[in-house]
C-alpha atoms as a PDB file:
ATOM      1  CA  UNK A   1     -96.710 -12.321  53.061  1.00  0.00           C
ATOM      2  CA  UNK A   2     -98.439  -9.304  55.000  1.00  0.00           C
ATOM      3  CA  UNK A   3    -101.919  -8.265  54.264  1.00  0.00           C
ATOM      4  CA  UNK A   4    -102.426  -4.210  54.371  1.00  0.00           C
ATOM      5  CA  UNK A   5    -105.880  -2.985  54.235  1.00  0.00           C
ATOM      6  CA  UNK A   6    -106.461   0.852  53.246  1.00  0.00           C
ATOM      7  CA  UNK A   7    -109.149   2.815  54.236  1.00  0.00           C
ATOM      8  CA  UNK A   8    -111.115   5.883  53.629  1.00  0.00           C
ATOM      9  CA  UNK A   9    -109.505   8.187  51.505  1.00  0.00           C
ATOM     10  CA  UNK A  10    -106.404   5.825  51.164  1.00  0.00           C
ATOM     11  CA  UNK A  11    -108.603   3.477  49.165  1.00  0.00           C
ATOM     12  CA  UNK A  12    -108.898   6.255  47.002  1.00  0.00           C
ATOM     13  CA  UNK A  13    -105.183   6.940  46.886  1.00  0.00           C
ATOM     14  CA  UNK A  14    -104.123   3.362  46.097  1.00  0.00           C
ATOM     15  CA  UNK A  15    -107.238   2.599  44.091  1.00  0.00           C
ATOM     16  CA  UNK A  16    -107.755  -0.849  46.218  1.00  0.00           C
ATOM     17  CA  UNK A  17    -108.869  -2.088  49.588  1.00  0.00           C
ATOM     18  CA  UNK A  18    -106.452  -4.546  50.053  1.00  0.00           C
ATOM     19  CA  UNK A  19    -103.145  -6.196  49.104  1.00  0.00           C
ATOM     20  CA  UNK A  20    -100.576  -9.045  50.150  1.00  0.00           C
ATOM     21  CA  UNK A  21     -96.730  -8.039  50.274  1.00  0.00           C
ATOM     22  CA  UNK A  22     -94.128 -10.124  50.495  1.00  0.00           C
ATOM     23  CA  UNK A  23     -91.420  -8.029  52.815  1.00  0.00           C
ATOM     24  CA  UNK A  24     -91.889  -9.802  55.896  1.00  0.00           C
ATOM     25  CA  UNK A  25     -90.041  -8.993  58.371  1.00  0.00           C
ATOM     26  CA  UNK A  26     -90.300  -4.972  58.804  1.00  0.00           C
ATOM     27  CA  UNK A  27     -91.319  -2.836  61.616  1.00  0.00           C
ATOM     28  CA  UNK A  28     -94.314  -0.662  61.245  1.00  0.00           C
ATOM     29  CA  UNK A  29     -92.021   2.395  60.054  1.00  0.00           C
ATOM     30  CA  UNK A  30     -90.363   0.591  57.282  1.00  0.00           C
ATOM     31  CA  UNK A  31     -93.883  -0.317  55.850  1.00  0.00           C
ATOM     32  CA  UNK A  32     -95.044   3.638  55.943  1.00  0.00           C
ATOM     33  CA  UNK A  33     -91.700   4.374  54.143  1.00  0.00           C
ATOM     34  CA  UNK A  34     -92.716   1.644  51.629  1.00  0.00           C
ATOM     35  CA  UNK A  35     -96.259   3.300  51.537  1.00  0.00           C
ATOM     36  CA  UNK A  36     -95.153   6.656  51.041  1.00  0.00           C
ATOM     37  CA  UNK A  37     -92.774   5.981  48.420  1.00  0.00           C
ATOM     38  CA  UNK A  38     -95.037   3.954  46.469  1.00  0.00           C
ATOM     39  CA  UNK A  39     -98.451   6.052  46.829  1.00  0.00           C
ATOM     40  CA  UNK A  40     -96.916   9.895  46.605  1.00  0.00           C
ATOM     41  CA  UNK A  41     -99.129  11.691  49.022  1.00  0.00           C
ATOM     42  CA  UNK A  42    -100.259   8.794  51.642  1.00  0.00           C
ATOM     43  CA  UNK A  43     -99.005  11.199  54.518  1.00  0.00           C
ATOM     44  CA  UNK A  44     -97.250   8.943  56.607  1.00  0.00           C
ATOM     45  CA  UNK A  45     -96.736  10.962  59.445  1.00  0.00           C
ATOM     46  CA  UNK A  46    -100.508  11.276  60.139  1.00  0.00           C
ATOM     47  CA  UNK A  47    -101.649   7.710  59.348  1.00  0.00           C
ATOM     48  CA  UNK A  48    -101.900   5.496  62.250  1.00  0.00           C
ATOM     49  CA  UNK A  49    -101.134   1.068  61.783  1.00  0.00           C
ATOM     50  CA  UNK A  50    -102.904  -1.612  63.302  1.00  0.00           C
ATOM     51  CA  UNK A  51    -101.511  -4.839  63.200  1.00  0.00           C
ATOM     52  CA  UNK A  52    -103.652  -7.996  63.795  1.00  0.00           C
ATOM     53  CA  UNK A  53    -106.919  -5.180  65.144  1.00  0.00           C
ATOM     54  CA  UNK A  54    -103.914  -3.456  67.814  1.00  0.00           C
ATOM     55  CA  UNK A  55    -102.845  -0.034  67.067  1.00  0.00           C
ATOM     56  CA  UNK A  56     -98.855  -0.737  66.714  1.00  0.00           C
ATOM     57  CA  UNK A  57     -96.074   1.397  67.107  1.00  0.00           C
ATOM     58  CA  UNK A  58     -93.502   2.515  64.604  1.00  0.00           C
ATOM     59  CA  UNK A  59     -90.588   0.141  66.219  1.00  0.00           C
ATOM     60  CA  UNK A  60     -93.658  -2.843  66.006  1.00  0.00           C
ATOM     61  CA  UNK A  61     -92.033  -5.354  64.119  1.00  0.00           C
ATOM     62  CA  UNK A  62     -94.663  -7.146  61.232  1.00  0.00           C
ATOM     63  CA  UNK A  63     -94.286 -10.896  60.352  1.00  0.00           C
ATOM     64  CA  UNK A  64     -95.279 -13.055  57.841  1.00  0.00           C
ATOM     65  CA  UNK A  65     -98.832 -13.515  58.600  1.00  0.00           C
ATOM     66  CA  UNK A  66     -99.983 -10.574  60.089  1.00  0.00           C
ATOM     67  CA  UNK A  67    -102.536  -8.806  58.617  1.00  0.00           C
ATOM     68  CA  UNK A  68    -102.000  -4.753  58.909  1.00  0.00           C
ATOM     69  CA  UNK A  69    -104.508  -1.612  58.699  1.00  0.00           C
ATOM     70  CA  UNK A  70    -103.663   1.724  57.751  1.00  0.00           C
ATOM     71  CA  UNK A  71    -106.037   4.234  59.608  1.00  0.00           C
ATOM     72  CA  UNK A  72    -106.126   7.983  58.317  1.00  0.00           C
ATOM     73  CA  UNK A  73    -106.972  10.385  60.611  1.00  0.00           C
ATOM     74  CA  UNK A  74    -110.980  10.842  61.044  1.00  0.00           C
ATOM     75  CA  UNK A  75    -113.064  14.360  62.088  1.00  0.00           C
ATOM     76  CA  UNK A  76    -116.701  14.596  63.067  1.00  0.00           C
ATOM     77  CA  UNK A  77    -118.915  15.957  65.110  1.00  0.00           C
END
């Protein structure tokens, strides 16, 4: 099992925080296919991954265990 945490308006996409999958192992790029397919409109091409608080690359490979962020981009001033 993974852990994938969603934030900001990817909360509001997926309507949760949080969730465990079971599709250990995948690399980083398989897991924003998975994301995209499953939430329409995620915008994987723009969201960034952290795995265990490290920004990861799409080649990363995740393991059962590791706990994964998706970051959207962010704007301010």
């Amino acid at each position: 099992m993974i852990t994938v945490h969603y934030f900001a308006r990817l909360r509001e996409l997926t309507g949760k925080g949080e969730e465990s999958l079971d599709r250990a192992p995948l690399t980083v790029e398989e897991l924003l296919d998975w994301a995209e397919a499953t939430y329409p409109g995620f915008g994987k091409d723009t969201i960034h991954v952290a795995v265990n608080e490290e920004y990861a690359r799409k080649e990363d490979v995740i393991q059962a265990g590791d706990v994964c962020a998706f970051i959207p981009p962010v704007s301010g001033g």
